[in-house]
PDB file of N, CA and C in Angstrom:
ATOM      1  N   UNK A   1      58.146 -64.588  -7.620  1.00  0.00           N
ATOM      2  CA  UNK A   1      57.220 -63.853  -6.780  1.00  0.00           C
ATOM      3  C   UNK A   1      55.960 -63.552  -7.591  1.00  0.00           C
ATOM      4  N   UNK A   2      54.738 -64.010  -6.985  1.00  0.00           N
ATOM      5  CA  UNK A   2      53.715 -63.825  -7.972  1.00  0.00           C
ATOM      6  C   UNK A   2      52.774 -62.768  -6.933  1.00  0.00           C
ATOM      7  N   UNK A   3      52.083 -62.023  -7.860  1.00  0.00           N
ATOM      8  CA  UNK A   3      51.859 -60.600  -6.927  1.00  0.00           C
ATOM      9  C   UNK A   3      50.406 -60.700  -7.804  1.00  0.00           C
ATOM     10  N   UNK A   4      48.981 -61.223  -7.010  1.00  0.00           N
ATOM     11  CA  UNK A   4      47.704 -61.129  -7.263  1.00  0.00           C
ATOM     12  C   UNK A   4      47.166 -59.839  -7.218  1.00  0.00           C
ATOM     13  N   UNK A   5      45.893 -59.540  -8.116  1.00  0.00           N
ATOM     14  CA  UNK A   5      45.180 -57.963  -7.714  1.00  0.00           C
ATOM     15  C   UNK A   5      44.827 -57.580  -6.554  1.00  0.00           C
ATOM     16  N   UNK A   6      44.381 -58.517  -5.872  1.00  0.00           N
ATOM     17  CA  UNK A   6      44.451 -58.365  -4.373  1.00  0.00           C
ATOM     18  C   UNK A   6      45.808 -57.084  -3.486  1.00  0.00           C
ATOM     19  N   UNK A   7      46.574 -58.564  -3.523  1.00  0.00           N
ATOM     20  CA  UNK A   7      47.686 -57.468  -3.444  1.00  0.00           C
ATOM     21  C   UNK A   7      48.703 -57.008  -3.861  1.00  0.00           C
ATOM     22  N   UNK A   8      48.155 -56.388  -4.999  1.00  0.00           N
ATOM     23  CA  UNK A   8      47.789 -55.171  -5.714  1.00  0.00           C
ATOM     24  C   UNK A   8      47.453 -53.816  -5.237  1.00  0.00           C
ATOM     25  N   UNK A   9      46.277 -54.280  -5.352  1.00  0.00           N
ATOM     26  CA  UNK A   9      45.210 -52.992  -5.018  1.00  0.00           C
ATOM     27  C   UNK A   9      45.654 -52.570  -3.229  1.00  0.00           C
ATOM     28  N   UNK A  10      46.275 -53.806  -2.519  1.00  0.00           N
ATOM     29  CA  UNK A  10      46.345 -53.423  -0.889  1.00  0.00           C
ATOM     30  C   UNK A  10      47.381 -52.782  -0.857  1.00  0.00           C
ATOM     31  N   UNK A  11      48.606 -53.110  -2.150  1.00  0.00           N
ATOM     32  CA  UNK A  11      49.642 -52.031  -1.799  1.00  0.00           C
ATOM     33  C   UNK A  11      49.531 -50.906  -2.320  1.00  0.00           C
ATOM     34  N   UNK A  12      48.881 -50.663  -3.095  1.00  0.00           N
ATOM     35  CA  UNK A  12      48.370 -49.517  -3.949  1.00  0.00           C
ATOM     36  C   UNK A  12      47.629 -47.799  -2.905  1.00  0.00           C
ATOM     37  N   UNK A  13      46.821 -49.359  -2.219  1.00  0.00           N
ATOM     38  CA  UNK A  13      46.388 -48.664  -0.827  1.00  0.00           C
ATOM     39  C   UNK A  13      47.078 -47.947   0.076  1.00  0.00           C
ATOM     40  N   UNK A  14      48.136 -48.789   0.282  1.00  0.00           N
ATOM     41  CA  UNK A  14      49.043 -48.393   1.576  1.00  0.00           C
ATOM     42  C   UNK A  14      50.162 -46.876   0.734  1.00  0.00           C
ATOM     43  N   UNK A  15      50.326 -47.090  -0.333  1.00  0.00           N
ATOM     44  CA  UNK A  15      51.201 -45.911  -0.585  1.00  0.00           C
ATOM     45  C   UNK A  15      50.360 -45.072  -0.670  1.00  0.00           C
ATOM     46  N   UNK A  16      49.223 -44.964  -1.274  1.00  0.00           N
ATOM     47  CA  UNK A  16      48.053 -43.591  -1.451  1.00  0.00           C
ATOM     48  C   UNK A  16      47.903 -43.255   0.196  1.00  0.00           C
ATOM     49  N   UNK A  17      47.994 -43.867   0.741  1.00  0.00           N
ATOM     50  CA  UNK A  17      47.797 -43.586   2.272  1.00  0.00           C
ATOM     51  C   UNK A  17      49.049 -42.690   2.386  1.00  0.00           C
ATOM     52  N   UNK A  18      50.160 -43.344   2.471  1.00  0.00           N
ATOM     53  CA  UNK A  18      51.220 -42.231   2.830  1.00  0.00           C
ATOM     54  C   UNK A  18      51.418 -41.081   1.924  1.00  0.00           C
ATOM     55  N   UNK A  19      51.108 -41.322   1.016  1.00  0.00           N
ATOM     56  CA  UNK A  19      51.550 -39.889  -0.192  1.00  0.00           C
ATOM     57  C   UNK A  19      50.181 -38.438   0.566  1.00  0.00           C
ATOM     58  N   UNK A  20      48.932 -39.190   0.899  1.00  0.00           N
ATOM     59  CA  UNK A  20      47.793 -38.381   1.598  1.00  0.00           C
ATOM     60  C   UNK A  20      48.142 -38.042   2.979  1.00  0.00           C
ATOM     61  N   UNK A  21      48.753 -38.540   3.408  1.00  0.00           N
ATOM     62  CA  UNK A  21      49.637 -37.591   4.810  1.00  0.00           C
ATOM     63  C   UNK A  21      51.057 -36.961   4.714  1.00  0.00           C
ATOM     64  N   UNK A  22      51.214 -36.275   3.322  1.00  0.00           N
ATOM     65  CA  UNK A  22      52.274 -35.591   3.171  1.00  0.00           C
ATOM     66  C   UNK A  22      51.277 -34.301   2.789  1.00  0.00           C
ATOM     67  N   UNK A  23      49.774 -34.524   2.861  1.00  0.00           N
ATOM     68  CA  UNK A  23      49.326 -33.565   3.240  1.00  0.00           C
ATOM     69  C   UNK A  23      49.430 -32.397   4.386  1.00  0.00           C
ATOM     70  N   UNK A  24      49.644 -32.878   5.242  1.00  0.00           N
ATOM     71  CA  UNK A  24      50.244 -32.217   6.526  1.00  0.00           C
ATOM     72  C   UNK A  24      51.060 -31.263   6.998  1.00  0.00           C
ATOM     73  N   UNK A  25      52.211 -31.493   6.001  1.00  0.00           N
ATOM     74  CA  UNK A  25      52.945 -31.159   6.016  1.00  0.00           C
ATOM     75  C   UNK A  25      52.799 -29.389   5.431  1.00  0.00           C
ATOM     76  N   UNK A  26      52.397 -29.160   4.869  1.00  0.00           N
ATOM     77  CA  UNK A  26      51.677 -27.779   4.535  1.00  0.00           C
ATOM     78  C   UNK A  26      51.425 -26.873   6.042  1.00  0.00           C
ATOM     79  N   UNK A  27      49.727 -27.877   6.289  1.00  0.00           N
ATOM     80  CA  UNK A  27      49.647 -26.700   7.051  1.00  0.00           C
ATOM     81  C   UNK A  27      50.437 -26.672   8.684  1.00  0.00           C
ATOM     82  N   UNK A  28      51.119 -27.597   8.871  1.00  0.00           N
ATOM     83  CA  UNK A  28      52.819 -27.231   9.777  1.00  0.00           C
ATOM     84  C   UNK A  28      53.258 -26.065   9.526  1.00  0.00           C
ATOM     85  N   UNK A  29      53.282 -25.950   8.181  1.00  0.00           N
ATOM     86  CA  UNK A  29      54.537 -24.967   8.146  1.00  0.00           C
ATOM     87  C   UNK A  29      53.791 -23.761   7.831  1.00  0.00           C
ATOM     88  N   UNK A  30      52.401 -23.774   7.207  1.00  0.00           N
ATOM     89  CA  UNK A  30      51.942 -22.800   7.266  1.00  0.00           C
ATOM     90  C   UNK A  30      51.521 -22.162   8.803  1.00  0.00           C
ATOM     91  N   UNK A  31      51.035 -22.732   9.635  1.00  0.00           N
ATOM     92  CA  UNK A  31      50.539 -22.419  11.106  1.00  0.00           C
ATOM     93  C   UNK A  31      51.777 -21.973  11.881  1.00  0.00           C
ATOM     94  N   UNK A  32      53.145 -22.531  11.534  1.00  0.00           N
ATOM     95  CA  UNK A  32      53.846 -22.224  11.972  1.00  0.00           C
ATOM     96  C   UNK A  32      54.703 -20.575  12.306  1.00  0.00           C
ATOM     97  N   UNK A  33      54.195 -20.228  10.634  1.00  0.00           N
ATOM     98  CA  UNK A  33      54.649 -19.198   9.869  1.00  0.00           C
ATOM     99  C   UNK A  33      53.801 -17.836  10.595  1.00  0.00           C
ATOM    100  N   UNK A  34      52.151 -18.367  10.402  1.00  0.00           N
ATOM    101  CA  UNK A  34      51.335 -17.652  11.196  1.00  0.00           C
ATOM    102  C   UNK A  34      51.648 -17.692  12.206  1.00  0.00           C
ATOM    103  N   UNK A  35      51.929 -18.414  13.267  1.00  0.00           N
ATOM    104  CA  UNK A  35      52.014 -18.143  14.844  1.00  0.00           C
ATOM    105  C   UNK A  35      53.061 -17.216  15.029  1.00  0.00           C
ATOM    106  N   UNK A  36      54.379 -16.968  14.240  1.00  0.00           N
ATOM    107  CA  UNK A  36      55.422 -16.565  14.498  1.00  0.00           C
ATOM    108  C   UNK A  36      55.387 -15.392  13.843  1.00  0.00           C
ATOM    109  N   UNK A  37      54.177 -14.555  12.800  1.00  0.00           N
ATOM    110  CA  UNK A  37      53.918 -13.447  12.350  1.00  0.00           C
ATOM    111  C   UNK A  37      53.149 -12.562  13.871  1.00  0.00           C
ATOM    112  N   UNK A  38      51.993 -13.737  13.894  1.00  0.00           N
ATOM    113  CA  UNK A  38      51.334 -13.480  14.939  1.00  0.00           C
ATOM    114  C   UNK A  38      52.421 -12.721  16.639  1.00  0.00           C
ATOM    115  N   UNK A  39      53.235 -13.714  16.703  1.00  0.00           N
ATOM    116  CA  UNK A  39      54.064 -13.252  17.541  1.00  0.00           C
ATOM    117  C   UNK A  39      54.534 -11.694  17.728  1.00  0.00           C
ATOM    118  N   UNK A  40      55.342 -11.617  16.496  1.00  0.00           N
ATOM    119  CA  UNK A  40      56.064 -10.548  16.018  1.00  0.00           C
ATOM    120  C   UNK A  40      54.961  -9.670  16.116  1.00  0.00           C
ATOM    121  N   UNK A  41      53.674  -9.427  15.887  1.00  0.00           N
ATOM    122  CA  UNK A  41      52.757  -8.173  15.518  1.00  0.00           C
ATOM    123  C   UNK A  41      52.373  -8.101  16.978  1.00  0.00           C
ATOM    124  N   UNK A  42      52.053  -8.708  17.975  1.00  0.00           N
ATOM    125  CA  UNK A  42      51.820  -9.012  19.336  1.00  0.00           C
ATOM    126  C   UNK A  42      53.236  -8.038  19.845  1.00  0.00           C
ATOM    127  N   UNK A  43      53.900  -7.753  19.651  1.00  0.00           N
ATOM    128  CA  UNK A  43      55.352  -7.724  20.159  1.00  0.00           C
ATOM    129  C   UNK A  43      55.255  -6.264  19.164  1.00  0.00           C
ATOM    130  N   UNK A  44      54.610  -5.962  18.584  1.00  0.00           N
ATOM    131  CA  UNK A  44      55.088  -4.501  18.024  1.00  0.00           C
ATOM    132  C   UNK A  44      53.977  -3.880  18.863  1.00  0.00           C
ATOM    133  N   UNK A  45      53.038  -4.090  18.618  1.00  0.00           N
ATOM    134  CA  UNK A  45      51.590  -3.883  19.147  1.00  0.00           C
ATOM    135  C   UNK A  45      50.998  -4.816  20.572  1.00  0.00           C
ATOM    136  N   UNK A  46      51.347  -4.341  21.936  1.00  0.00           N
ATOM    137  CA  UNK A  46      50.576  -5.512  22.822  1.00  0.00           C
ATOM    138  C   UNK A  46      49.403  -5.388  22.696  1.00  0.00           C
ATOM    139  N   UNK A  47      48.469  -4.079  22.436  1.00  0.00           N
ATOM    140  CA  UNK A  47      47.461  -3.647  22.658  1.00  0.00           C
ATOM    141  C   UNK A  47      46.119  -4.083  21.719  1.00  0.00           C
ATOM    142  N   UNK A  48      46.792  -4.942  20.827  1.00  0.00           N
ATOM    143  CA  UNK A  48      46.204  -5.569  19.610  1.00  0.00           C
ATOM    144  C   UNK A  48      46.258  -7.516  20.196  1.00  0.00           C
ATOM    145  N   UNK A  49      46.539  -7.712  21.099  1.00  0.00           N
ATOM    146  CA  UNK A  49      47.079  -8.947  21.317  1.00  0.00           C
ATOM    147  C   UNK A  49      45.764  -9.860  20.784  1.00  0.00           C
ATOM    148  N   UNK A  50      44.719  -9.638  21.156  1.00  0.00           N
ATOM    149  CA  UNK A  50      42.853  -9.506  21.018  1.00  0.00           C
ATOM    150  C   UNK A  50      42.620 -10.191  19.789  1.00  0.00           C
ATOM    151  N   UNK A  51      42.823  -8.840  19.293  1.00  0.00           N
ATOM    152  CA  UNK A  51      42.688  -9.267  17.835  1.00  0.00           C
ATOM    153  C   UNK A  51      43.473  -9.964  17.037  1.00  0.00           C
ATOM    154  N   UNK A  52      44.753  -9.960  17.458  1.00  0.00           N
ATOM    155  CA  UNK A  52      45.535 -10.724  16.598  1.00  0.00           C
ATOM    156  C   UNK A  52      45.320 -12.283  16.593  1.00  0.00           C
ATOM    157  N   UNK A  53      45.449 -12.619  17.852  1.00  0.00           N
ATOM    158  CA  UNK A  53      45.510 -13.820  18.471  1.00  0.00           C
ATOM    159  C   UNK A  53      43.730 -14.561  18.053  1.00  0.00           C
ATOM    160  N   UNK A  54      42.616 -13.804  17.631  1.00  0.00           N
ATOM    161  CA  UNK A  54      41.396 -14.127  16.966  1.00  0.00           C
ATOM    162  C   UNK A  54      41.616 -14.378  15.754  1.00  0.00           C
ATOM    163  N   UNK A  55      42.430 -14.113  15.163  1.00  0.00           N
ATOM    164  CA  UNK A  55      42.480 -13.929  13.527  1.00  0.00           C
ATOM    165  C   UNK A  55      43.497 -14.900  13.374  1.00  0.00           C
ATOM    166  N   UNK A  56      44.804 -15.006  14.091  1.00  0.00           N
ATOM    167  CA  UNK A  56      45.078 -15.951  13.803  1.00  0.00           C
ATOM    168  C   UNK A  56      45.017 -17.394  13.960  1.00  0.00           C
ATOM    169  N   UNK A  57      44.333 -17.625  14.724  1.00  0.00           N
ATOM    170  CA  UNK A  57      43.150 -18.967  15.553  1.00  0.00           C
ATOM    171  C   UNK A  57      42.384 -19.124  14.247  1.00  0.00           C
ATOM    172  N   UNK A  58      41.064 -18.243  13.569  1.00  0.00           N
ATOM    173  CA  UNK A  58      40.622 -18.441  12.772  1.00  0.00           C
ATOM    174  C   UNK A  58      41.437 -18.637  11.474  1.00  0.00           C
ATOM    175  N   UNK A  59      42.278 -18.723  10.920  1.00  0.00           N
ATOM    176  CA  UNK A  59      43.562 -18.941   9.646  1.00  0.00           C
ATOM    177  C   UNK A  59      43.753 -20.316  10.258  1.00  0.00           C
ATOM    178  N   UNK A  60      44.195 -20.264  11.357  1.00  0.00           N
ATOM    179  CA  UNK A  60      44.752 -22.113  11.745  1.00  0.00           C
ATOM    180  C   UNK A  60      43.928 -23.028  11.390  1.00  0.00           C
ATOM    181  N   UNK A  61      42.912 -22.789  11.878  1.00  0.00           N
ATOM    182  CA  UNK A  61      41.650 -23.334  11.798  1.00  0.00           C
ATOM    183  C   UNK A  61      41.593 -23.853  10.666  1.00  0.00           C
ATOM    184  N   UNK A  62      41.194 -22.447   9.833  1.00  0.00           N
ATOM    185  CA  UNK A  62      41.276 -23.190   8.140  1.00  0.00           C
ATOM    186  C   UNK A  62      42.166 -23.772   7.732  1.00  0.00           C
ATOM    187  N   UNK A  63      43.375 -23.385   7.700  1.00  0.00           N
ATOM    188  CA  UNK A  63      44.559 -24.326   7.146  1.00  0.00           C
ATOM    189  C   UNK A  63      44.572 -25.386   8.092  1.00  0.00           C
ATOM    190  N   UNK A  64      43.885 -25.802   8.939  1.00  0.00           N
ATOM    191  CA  UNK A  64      44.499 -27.280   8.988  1.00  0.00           C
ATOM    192  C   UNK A  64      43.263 -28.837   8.724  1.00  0.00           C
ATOM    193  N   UNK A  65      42.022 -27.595   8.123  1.00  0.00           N
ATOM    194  CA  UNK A  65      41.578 -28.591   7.215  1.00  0.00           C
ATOM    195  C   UNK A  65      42.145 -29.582   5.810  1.00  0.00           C
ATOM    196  N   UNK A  66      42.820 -28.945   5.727  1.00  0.00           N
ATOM    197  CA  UNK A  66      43.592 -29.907   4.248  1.00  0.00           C
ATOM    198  C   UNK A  66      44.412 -30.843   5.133  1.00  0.00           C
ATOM    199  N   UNK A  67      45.214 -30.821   6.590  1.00  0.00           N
ATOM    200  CA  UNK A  67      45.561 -31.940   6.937  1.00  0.00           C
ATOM    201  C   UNK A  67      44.280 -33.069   7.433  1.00  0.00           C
ATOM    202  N   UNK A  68      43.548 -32.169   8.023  1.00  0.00           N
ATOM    203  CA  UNK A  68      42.720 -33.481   8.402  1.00  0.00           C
ATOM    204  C   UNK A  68      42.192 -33.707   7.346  1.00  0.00           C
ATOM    205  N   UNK A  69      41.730 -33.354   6.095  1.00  0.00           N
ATOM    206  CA  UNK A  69      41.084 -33.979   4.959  1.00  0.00           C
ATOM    207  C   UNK A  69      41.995 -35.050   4.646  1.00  0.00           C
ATOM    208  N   UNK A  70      43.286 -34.862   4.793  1.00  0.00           N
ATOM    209  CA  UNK A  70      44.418 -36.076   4.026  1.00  0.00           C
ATOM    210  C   UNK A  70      44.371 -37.027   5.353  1.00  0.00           C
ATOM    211  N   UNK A  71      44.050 -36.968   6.558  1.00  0.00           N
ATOM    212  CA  UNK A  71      44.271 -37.456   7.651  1.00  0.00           C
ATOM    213  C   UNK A  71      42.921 -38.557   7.090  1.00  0.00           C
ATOM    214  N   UNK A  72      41.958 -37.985   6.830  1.00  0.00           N
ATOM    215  CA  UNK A  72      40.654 -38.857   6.049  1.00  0.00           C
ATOM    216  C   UNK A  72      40.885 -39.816   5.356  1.00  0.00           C
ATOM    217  N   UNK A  73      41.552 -39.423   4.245  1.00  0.00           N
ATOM    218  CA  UNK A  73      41.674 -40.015   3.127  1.00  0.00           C
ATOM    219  C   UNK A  73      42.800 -41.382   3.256  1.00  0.00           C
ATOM    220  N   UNK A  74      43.747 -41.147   4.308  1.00  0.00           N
ATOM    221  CA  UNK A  74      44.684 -42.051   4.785  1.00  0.00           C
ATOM    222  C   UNK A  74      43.936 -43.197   5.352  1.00  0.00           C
ATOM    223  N   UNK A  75      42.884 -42.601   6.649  1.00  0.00           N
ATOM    224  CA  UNK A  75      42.344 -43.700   7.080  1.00  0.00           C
ATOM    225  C   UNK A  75      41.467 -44.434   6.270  1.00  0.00           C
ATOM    226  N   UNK A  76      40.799 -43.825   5.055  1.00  0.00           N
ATOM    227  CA  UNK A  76      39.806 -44.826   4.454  1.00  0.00           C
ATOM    228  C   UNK A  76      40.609 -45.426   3.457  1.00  0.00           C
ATOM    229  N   UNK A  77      41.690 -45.115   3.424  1.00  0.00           N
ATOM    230  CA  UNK A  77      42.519 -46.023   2.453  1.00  0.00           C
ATOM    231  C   UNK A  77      42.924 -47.641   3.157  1.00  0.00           C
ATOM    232  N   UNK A  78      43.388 -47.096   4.512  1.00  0.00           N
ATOM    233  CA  UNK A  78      44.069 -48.310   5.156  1.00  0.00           C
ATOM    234  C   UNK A  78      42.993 -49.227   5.697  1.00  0.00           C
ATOM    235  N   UNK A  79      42.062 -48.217   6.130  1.00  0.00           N
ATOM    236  CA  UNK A  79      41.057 -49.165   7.055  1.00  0.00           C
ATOM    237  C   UNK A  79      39.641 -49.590   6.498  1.00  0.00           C
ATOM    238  N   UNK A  80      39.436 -48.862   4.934  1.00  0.00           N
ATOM    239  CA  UNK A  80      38.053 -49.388   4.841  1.00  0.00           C
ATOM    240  C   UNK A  80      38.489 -50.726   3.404  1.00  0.00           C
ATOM    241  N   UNK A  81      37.930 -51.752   3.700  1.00  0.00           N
ATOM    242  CA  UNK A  81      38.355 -52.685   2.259  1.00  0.00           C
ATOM    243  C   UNK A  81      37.791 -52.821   1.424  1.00  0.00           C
ATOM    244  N   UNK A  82      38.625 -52.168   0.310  1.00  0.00           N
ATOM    245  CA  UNK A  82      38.193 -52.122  -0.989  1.00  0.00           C
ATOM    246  C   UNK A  82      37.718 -53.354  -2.175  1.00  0.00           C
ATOM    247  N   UNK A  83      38.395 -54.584  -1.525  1.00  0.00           N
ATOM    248  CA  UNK A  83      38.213 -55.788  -1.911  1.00  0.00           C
ATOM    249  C   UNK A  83      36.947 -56.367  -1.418  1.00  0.00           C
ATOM    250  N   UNK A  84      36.337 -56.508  -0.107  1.00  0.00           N
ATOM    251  CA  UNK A  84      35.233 -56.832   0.536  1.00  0.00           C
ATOM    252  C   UNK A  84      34.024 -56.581  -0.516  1.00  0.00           C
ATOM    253  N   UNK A  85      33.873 -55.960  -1.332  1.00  0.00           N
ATOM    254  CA  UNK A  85      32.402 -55.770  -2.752  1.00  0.00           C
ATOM    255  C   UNK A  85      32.640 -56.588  -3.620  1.00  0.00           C
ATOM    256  N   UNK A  86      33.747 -57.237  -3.865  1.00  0.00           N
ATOM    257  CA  UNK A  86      33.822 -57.799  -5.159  1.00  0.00           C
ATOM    258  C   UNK A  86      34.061 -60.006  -4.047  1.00  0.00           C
ATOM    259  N   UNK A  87      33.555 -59.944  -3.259  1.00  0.00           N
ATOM    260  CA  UNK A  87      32.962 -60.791  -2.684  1.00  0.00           C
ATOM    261  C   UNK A  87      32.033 -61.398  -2.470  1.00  0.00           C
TER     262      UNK A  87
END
């Protein structure tokens, strides 16, 4: 089996792709964690529902930039070619 830099570098690609969508996996479990705090404080407090439910929208928000940043980084791995310059 003879294995060129080519592909090389394409499988090299394809695992950096998947190891960058184990990014994700974070903010799952972080949003998750929040929604279900969120819940619970909603449920001690209805009268706060307002505010809670603002604050925790804005936290989601942020945490689920690091998935779509890895969601990025996946696609320019798979889809942009790195070989095409040295052509």
């Amino acid at each position: 089996m003879n294995i060129n830099g080519q592909d090389f570098i394409l499988g090299c690609s394809a695992i950096g792709a998947g190891l960058a969508l184990i990014a994700g996996i974070g903010p799952g479990v972080g949003q998750g964690i929040a929604a279900g705090h969120a819940a619970s404080a909603v449920g001690r407090n209805p009268g706060a529902k307002s505010d809670v439910t603002s604050t925790m929208l804005l936290g989601q928000a942020v945490a689920e930039t690091t998935g779509l940043y890895g969601l990025l980084v996946a696609m320019l791995l798979l889809f942009v070619r790195p070989l095409d310059i040295y052509k």
